[in-house]
C-alpha atoms as a PDB file:
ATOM      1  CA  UNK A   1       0.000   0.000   0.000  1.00  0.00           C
ATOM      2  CA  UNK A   2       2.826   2.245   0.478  1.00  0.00           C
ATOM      3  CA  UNK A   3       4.657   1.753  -2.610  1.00  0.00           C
ATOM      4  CA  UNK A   4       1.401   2.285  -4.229  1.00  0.00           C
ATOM      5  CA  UNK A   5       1.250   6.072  -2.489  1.00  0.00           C
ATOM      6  CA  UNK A   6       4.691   6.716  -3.086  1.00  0.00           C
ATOM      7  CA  UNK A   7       4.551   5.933  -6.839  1.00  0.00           C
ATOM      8  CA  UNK A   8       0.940   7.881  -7.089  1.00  0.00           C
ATOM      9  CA  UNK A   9       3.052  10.717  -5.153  1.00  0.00           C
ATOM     10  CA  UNK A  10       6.195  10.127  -8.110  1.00  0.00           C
ATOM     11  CA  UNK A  11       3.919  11.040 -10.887  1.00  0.00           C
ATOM     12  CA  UNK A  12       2.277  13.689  -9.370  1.00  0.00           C
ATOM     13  CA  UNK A  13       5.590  15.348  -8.992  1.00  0.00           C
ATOM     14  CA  UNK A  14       6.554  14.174 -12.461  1.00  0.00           C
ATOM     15  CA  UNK A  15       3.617  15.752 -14.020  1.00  0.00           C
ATOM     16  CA  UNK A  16       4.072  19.295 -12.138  1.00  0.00           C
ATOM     17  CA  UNK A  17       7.893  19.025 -13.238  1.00  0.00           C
ATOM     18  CA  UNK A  18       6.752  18.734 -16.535  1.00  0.00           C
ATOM     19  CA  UNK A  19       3.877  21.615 -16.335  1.00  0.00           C
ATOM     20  CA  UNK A  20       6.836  23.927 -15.115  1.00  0.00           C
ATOM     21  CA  UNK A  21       9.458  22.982 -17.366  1.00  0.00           C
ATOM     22  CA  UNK A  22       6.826  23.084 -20.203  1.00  0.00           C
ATOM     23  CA  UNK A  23       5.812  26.787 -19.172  1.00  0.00           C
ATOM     24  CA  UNK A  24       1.899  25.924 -18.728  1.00  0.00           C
ATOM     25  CA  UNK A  25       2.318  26.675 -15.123  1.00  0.00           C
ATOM     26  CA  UNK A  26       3.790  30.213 -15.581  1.00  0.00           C
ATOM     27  CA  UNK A  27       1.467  30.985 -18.324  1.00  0.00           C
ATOM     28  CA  UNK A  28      -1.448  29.928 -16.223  1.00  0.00           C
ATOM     29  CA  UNK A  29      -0.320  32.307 -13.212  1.00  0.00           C
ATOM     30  CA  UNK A  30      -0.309  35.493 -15.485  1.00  0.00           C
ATOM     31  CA  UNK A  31      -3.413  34.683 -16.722  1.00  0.00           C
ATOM     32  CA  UNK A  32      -5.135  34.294 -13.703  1.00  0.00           C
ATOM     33  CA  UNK A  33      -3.392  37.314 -12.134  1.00  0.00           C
ATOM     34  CA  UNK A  34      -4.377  39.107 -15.109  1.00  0.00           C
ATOM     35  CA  UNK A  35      -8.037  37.891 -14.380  1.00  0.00           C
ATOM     36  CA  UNK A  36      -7.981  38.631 -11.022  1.00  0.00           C
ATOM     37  CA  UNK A  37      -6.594  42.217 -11.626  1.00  0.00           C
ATOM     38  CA  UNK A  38      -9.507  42.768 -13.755  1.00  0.00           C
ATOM     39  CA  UNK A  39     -11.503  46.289 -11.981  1.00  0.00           C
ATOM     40  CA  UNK A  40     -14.356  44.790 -14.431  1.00  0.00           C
ATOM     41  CA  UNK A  41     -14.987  41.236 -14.252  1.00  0.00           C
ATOM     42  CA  UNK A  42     -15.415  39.492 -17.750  1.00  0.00           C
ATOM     43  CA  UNK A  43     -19.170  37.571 -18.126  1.00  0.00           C
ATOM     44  CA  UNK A  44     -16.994  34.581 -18.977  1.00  0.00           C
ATOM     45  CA  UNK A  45     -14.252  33.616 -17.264  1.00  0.00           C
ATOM     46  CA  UNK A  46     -13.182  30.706 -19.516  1.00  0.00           C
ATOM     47  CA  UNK A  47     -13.740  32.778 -22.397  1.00  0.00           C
ATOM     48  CA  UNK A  48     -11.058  35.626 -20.893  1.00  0.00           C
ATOM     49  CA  UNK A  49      -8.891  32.921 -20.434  1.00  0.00           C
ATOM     50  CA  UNK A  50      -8.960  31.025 -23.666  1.00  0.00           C
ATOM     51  CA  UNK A  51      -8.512  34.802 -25.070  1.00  0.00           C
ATOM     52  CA  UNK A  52      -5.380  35.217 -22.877  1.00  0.00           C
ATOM     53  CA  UNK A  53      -4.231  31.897 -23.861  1.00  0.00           C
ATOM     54  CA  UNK A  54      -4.545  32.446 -27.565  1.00  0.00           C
ATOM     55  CA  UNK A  55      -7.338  30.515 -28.456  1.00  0.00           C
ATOM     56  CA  UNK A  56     -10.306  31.527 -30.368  1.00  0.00           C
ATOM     57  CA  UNK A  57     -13.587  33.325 -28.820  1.00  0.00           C
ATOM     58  CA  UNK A  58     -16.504  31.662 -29.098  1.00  0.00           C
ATOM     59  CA  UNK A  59     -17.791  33.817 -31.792  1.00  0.00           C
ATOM     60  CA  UNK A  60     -14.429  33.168 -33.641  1.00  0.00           C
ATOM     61  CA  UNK A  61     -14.497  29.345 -33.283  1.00  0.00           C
ATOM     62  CA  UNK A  62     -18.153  29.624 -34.452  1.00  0.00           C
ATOM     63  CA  UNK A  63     -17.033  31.734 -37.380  1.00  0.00           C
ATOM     64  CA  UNK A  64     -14.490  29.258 -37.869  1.00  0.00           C
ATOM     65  CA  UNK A  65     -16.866  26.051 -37.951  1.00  0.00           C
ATOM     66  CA  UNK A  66     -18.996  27.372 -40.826  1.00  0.00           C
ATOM     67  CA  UNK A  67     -16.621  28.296 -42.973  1.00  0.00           C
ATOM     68  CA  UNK A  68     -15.518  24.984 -42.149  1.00  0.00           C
ATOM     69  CA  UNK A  69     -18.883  23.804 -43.289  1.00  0.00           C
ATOM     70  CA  UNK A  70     -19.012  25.863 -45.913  1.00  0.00           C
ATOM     71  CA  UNK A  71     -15.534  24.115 -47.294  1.00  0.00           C
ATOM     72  CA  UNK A  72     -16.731  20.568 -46.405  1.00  0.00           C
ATOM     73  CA  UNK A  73     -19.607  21.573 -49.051  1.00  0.00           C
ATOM     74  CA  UNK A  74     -17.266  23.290 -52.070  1.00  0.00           C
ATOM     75  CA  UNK A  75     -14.964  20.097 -51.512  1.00  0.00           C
ATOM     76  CA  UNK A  76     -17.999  17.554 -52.501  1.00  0.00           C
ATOM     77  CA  UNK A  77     -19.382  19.801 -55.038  1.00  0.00           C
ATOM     78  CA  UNK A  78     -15.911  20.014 -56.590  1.00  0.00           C
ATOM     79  CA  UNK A  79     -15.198  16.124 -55.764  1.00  0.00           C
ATOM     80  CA  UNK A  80     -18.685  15.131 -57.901  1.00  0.00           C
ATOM     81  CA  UNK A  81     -17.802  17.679 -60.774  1.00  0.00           C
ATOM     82  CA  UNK A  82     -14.062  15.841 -60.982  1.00  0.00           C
ATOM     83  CA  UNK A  83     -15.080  12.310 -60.810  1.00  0.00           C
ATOM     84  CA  UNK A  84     -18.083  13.244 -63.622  1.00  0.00           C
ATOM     85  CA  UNK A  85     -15.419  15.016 -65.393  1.00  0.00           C
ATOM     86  CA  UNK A  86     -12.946  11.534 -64.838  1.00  0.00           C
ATOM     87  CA  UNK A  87     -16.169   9.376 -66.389  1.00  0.00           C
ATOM     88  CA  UNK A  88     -16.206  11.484 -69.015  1.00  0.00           C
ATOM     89  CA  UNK A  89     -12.978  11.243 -69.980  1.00  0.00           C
ATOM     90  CA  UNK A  90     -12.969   7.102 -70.137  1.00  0.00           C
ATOM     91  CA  UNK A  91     -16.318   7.527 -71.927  1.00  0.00           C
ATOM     92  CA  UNK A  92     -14.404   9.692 -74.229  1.00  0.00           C
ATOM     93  CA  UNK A  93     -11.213   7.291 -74.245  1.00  0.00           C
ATOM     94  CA  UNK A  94     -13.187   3.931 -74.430  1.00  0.00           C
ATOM     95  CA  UNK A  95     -16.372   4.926 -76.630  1.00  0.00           C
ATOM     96  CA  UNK A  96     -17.103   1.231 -77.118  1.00  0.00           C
ATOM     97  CA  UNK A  97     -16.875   0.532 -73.914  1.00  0.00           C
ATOM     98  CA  UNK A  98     -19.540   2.682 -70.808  1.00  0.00           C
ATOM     99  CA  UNK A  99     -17.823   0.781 -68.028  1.00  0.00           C
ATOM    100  CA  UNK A 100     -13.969   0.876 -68.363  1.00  0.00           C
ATOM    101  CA  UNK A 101     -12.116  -1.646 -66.064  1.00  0.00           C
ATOM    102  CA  UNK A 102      -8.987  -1.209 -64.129  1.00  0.00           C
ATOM    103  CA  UNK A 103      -7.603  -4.058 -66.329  1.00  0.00           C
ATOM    104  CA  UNK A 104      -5.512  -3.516 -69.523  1.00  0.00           C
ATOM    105  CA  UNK A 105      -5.829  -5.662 -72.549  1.00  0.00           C
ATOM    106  CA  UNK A 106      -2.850  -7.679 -71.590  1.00  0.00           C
ATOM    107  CA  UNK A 107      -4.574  -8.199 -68.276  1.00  0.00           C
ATOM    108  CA  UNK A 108      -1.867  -6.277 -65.845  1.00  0.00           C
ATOM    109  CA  UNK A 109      -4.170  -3.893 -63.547  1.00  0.00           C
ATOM    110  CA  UNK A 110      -2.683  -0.832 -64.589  1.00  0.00           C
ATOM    111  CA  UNK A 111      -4.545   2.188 -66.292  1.00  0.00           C
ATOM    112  CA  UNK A 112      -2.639   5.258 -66.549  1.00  0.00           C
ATOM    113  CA  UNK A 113      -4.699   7.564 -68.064  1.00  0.00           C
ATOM    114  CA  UNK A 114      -7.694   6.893 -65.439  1.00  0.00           C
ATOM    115  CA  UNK A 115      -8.214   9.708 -62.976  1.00  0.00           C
ATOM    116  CA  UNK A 116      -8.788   7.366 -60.167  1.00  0.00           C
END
């Protein structure tokens, strides 16, 4: 049971070694010392502190998640248009035959001029 504590107490120490060296713990003290010096408290504290920290607000991220959307969207759209414009092209390259294989004449599974 001790060697259990003491090992618990190893990587505790371990793990606040590692917040110092790492800077978190220093960064964390001036931003709650700069929340705490605040005359005017801020409606949301995590939102100061993400701010502090670098990250984005919550409007931001939210800004940031559409256009994200919005991407997700232009990347399909373009994705269809390109493999339409790929069966096209085999149309175009094999006019005798609708549904091109991966398989070559000779029977080797290679197809160069395929967009896939």
């Amino acid at each position: 049971m001790m060697r259990y504590r003491e090992e618990k107490e190893a990587k505790k120490e371990a793990f606040r070694k590692y917040l110092e060296s790492s800077g978190v713990v220093d960064s964390l003290t001036k931003v709650l010392v700069s929340l705490y010096e605040q005359n005017d408290k801020p409606s949301s504290a995590i939102e100061f502190i993400q701010e502090k920290l670098g990250g984005p607000t919550v409007s931001e991220y939210e800004k940031l998640q559409a256009e994200l959307s919005d991407l997700r969207m232009k990347y399909n759209e373009l994705l269809a248009a390109h493999q339409e414009t790929c069966k096209k092209l085999d149309e175009l390259k094999n006019p005798h035959n609708t549904a091109p294989t991966k398989e070559t004449s000779d029977g080797e599974g290679s197809n160069d001029w395929s967009c896939d």
